[in-house]
Every structure is written in C-alpha cells, then in structure tokens.
N, C-alpha and C. Protein backbone atom coordinates (compact mmCIF):
# COMPACT_ATOMS: atom_id res chain seq x y z
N UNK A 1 0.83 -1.19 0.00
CA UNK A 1 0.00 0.00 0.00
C UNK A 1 0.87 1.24 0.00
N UNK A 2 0.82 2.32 -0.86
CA UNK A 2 1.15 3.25 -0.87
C UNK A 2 0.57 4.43 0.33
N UNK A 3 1.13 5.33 0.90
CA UNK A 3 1.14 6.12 1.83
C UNK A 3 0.73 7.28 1.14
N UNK A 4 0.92 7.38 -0.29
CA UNK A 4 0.58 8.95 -0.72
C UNK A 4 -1.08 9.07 -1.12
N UNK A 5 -1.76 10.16 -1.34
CA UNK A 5 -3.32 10.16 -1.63
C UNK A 5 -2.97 9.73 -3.11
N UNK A 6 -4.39 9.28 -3.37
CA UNK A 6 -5.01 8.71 -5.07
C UNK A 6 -4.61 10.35 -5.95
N UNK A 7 -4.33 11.40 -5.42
CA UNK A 7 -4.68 12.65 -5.83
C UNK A 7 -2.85 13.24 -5.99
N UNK A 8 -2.11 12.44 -6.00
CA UNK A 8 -0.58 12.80 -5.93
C UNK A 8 -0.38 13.05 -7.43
N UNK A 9 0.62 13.72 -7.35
CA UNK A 9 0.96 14.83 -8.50
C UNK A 9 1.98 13.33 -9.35
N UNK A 10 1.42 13.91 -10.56
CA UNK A 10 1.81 12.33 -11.64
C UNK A 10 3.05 13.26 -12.44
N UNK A 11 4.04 11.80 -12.89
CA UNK A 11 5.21 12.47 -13.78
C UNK A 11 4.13 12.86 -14.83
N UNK A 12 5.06 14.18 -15.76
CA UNK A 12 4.39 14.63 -16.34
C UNK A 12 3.34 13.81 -17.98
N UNK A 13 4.89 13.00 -18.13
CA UNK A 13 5.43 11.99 -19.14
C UNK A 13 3.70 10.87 -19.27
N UNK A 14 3.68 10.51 -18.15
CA UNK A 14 2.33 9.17 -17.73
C UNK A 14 1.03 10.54 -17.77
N UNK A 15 1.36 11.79 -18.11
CA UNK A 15 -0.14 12.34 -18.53
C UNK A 15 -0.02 12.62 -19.86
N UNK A 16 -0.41 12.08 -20.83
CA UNK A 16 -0.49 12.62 -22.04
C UNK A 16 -1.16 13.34 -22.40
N UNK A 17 -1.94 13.63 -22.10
CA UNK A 17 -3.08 14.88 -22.80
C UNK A 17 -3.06 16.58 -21.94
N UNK A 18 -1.67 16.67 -21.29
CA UNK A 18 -1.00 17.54 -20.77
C UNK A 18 -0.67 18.67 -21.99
N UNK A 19 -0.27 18.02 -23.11
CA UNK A 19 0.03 18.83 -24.36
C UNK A 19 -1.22 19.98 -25.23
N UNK A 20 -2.41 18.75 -24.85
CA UNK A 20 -3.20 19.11 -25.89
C UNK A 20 -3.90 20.17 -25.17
N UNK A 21 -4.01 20.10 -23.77
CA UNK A 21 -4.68 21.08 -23.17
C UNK A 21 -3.81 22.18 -22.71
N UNK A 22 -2.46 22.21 -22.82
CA UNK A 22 -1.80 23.29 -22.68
C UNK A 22 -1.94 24.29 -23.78
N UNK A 23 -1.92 23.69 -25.06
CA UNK A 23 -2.21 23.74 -26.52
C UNK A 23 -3.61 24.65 -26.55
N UNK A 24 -4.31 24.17 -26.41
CA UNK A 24 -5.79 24.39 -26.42
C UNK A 24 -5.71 25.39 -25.37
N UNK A 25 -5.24 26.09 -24.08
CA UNK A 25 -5.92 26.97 -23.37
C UNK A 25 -4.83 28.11 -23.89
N UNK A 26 -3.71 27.85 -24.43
CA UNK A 26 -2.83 29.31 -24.93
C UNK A 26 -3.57 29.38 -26.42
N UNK A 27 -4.21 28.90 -26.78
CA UNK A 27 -4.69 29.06 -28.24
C UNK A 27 -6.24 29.84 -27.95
N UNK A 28 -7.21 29.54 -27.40
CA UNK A 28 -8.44 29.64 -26.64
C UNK A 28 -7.86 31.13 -25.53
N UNK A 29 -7.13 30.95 -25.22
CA UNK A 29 -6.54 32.77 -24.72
C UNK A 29 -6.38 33.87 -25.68
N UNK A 30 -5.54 33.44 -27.01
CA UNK A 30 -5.32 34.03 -27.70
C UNK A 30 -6.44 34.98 -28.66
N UNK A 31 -7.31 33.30 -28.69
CA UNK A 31 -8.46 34.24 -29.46
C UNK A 31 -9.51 35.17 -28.77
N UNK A 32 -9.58 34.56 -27.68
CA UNK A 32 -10.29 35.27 -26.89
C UNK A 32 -9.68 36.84 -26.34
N UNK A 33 -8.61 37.45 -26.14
CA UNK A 33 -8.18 38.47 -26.26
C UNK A 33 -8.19 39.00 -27.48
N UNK A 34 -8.44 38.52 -28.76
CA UNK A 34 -9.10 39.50 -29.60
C UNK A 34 -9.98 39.82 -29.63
N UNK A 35 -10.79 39.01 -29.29
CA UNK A 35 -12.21 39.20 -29.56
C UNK A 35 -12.21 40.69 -28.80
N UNK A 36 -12.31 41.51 -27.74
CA UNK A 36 -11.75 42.44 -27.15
C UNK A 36 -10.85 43.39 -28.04
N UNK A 37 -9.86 43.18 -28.08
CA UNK A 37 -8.18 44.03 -28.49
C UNK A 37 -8.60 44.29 -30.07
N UNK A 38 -9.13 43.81 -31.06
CA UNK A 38 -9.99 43.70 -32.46
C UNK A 38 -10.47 44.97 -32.27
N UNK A 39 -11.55 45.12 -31.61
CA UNK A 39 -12.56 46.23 -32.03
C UNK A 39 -12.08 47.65 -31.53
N UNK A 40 -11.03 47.34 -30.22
CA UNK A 40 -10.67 48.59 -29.62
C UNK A 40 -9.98 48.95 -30.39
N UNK A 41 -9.06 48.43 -31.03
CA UNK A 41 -7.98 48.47 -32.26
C UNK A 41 -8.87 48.88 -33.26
N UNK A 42 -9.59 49.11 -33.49
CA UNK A 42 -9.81 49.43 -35.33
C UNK A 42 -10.34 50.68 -34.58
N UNK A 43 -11.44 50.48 -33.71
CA UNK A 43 -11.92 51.73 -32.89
C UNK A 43 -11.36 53.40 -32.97
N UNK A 44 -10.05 52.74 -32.56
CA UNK A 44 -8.70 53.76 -32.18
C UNK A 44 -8.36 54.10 -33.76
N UNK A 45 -8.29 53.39 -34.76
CA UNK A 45 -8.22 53.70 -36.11
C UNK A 45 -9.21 54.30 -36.70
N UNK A 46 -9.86 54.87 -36.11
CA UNK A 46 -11.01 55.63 -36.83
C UNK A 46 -11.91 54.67 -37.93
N UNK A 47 -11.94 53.45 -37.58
CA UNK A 47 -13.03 52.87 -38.44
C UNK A 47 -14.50 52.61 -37.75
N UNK A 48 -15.97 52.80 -38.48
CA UNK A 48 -16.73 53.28 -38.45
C UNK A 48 -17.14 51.69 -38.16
N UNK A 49 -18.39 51.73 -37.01
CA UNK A 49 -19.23 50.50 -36.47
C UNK A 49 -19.20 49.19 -37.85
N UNK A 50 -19.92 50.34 -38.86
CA UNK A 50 -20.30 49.09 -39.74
C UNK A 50 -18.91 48.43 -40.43
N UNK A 51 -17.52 49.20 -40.15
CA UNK A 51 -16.50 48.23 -41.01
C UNK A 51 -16.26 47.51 -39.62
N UNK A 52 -16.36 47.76 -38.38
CA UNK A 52 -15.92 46.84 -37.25
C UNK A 52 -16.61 45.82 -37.64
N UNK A 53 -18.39 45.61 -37.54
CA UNK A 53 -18.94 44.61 -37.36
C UNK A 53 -18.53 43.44 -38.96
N UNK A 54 -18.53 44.43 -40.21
CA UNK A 54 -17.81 43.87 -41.04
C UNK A 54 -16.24 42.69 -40.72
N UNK A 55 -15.56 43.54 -39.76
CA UNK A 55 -14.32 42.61 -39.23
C UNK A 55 -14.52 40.97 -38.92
N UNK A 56 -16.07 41.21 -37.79
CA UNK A 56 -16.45 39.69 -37.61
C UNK A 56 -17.35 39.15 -38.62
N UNK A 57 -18.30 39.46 -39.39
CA UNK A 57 -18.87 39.23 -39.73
C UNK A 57 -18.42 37.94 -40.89
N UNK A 58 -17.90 38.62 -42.02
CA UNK A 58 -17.70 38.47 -43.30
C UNK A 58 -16.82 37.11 -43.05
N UNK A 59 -15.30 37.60 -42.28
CA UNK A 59 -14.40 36.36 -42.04
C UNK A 59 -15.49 35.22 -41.40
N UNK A 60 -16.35 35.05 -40.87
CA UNK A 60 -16.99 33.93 -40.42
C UNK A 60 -17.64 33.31 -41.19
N UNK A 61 -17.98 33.65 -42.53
CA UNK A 61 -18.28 33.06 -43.47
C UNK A 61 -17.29 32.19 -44.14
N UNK A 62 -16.14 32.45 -44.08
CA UNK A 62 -15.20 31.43 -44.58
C UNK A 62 -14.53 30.58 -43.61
N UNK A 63 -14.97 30.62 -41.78
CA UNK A 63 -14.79 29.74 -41.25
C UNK A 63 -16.15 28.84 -41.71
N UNK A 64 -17.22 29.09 -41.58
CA UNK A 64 -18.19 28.37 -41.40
C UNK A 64 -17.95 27.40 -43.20
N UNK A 65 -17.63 27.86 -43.98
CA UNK A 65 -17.11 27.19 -45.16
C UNK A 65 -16.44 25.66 -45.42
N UNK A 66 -15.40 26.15 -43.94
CA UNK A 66 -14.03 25.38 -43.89
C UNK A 66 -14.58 24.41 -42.92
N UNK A 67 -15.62 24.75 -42.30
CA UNK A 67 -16.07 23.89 -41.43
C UNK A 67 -16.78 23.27 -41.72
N UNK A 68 -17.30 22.98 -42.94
CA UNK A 68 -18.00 21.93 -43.58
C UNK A 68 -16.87 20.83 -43.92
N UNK A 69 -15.40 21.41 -44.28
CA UNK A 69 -14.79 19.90 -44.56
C UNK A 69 -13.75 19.95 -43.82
N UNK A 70 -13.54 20.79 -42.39
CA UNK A 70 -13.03 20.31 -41.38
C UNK A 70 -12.47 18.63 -41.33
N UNK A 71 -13.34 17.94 -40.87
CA UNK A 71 -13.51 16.94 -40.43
C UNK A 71 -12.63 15.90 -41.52
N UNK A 72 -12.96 16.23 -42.83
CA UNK A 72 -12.24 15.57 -44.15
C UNK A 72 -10.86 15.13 -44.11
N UNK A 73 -10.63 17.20 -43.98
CA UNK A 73 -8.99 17.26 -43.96
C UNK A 73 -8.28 17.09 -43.10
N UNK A 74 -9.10 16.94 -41.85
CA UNK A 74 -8.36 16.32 -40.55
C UNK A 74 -8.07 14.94 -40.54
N UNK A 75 -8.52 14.27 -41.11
CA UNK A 75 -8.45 12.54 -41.54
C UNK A 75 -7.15 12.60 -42.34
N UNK A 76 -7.22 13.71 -43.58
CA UNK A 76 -6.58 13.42 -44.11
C UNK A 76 -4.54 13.77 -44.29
N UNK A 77 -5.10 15.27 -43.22
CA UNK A 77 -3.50 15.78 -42.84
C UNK A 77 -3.04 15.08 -41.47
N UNK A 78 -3.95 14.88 -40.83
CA UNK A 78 -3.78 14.47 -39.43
C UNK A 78 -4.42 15.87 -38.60
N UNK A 79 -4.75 15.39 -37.24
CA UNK A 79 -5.17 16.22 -35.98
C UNK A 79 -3.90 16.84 -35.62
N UNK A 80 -2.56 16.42 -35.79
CA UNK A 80 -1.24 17.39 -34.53
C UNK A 80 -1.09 18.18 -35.69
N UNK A 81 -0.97 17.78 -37.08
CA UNK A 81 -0.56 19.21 -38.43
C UNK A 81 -1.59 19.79 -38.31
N UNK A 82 -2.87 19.73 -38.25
CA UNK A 82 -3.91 20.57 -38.39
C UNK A 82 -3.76 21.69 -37.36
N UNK A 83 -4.07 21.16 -36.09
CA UNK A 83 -3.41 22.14 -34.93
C UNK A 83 -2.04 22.77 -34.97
N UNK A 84 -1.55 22.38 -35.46
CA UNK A 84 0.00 22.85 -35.41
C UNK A 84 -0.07 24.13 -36.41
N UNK A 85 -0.96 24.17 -37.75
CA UNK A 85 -1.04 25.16 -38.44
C UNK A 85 -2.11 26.55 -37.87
N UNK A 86 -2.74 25.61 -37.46
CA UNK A 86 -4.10 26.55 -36.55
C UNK A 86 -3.15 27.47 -35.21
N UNK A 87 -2.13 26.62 -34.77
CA UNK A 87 -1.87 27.82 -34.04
C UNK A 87 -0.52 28.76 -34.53
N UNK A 88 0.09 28.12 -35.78
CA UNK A 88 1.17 29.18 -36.61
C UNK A 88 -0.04 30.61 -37.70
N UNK A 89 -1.66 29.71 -37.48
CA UNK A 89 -2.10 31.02 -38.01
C UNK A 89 -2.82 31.76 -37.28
N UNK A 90 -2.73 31.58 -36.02
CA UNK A 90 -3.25 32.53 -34.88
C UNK A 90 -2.23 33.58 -34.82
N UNK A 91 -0.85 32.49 -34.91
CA UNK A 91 0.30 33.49 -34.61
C UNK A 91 0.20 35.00 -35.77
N UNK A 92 0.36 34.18 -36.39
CA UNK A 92 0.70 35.11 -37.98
C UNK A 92 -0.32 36.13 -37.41
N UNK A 93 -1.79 36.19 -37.58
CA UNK A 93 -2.50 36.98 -37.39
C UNK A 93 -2.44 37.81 -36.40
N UNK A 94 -2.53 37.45 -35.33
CA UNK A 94 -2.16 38.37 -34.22
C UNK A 94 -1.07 39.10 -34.23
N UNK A 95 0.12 38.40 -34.71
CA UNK A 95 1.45 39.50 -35.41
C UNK A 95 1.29 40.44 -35.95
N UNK A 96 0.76 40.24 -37.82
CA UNK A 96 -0.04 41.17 -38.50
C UNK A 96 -0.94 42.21 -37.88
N UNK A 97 -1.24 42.08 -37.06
CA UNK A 97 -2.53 43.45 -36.09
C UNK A 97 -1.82 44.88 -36.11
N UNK A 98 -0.48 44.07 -35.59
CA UNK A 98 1.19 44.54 -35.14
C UNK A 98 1.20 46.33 -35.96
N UNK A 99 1.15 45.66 -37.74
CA UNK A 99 1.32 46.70 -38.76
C UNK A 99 0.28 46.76 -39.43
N UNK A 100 -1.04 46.50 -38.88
CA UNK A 100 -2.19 46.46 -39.82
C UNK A 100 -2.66 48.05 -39.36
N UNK A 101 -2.34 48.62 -40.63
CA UNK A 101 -3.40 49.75 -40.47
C UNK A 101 -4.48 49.89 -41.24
N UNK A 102 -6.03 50.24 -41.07
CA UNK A 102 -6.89 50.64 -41.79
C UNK A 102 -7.58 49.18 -41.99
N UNK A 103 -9.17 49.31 -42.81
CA UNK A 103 -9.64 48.29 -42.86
C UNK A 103 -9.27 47.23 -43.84
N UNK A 104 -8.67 46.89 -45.19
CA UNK A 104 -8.19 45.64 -45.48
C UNK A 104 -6.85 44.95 -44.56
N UNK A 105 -5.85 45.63 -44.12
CA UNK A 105 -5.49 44.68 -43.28
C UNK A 105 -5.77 44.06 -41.92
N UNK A 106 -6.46 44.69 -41.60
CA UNK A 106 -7.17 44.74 -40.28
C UNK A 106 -8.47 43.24 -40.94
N UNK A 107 -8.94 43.15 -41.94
CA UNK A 107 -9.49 42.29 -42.17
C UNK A 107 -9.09 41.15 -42.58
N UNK A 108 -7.29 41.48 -43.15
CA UNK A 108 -6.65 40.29 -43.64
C UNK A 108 -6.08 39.49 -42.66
N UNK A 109 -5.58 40.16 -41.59
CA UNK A 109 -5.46 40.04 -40.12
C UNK A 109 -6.54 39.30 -39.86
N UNK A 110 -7.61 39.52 -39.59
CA UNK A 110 -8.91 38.91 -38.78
C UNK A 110 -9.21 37.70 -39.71
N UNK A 111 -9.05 37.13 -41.23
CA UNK A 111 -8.95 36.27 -41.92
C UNK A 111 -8.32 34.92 -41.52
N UNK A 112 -7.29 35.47 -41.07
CA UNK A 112 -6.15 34.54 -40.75
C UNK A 112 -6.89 33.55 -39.28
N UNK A 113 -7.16 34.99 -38.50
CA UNK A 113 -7.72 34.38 -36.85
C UNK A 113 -8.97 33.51 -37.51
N UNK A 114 -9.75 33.55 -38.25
CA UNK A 114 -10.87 32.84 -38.43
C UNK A 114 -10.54 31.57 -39.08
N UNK A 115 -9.72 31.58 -40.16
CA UNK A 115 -9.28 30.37 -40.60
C UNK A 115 -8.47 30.03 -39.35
N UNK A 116 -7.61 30.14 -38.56
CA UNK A 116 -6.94 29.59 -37.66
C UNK A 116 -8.24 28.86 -36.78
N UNK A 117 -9.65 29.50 -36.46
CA UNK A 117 -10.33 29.27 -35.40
C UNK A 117 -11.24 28.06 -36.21
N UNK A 118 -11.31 27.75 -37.22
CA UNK A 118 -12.02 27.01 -38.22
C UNK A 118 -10.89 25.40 -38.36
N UNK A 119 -9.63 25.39 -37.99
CA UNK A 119 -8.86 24.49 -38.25
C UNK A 119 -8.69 24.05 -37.07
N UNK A 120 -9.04 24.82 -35.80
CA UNK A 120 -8.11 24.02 -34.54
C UNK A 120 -9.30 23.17 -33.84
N UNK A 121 -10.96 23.79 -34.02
CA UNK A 121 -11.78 22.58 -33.93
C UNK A 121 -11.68 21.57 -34.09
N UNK A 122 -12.06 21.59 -35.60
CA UNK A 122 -11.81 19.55 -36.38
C UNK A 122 -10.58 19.03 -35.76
N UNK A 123 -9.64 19.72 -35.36
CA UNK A 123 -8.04 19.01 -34.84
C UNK A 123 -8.36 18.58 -33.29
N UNK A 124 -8.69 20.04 -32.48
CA UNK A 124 -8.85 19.57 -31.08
C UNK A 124 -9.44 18.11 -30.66
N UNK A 125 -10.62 18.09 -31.52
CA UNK A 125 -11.54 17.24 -31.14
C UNK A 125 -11.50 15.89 -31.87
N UNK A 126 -10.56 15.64 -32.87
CA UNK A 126 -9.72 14.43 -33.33
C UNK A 126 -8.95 14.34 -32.88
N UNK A 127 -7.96 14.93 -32.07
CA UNK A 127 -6.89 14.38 -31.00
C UNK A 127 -7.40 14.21 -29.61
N UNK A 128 -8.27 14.40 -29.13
CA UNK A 128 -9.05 14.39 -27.65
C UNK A 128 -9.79 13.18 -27.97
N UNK A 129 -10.38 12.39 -29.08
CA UNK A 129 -11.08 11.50 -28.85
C UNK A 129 -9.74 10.01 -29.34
N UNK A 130 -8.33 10.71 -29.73
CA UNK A 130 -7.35 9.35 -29.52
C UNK A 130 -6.41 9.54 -28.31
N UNK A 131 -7.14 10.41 -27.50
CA UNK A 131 -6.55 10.27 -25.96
C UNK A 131 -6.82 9.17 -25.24
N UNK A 132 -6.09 8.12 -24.65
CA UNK A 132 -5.93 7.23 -23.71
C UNK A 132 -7.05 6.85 -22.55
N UNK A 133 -7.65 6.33 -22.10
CA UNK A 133 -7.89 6.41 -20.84
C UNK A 133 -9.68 6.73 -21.38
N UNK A 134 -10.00 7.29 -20.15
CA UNK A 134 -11.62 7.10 -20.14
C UNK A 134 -11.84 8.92 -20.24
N UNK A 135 -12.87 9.36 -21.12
CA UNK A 135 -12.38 10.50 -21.55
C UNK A 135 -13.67 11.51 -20.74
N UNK A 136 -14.51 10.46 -20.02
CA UNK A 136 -15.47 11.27 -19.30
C UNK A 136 -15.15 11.86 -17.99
N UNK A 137 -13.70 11.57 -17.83
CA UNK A 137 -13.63 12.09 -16.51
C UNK A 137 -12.54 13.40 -16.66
C-alpha cells in the first residue's frame, strides 16, 4: 500500500493529454483576447461600427465554409498538423494586427484568426477522442 493520496501529482510523461490542453488553453486565450483588443484596435483607427462589425462578420463566413470539410482534412493531414497550423495562423494573425493599419489589413489580419479558429476545432476534437484512458472524466 502506498502512503501517498489517489490525488498525488503524476510524472508529467504518464499524462499525455498535458500537451493538448496546454495547446488548447494558450490558443483559446489568444483568441479570446481579440475578440476584445480587435474592435478597440480598429476603434482607435477611426473605423466606423459598420466596417468593425464587417471585421467579424464576413471572415466567419469562410470559417463556417471550412467547417463543412473540417472533419475531411483532418483525416486526411492528421489532428497534430492541423493544430500545429491553426496555431502558426493565430500566430501570424495576431502578429499582422502589429502593422495592420486601416480596414483591409485589419481584415486580412482577422482572416487569418478565423481560418486559424475554423482548423483548430476539427483538430482539437480528433486528438481528444485518440486520448488514452476514459475520456469522461
């Protein structure tokens, strides 16, 4: 019998899905501080309500696109490349904000975050269901 609680801190190595959720909450931060930092940013650029709401709007049409064959190309590139690009195009985008002035880059910028937010679904949720172990807990 072991002396330590059921609740003792595990090598990191014997948790595998340590990655995916480290993965997933700096990615899920990221976007979520735009959603915020986006509008104050164009705000401050003197662009007018209707090109803000334009910012979300329009790009969600070409997630919702990509998200019809999500699921396809995740079979077919794999779940860790899919994610792995989803978060080199969070990066990119959020970089780009950097020197985006005015509304096409500011939209080419917000392009990127939507296709990034359209790719890391189908991935998250194809690598979470070849996680180990019993996944309801």
């Amino acid at each position: 019998m072991h002396d330590t609680p059921h609740a003792a801190v595990r090598d990191p190595a014997s948790v595998p899905h340590l990655p995916l959720f480290f993965a997933s909450l700096t990615w899920n931060y990221g976007l979520g501080m735009s959603y915020v930092v986006v509008p104050l940013y164009a705000h401050a650029q003197g662009l007018s309500g209707l090109e803000i709401g334009t910012l979300f709007s329009i790009p969600v049409l070409f997630q919702m696109s990509f998200n019809l064959v999500g699921g396809a190309y995740t079979d077919r590139i794999g779940g860790r490349r899919i994610m792995l690009a989803s978060c080199w195009l969070i990066t990119l985008g959020a970089a780009g904000f950097v020197f985006a002035h005015g509304f096409w880059p500011l939209f080419c910028c917000q392009v990127l975050m939507v296709l990034s937010r359209s790719a890391f679904w189908p991935s998250a949720w194809t690598l979470a269901s070849e996680l180990p172990g019993e996944r309801s807990t």
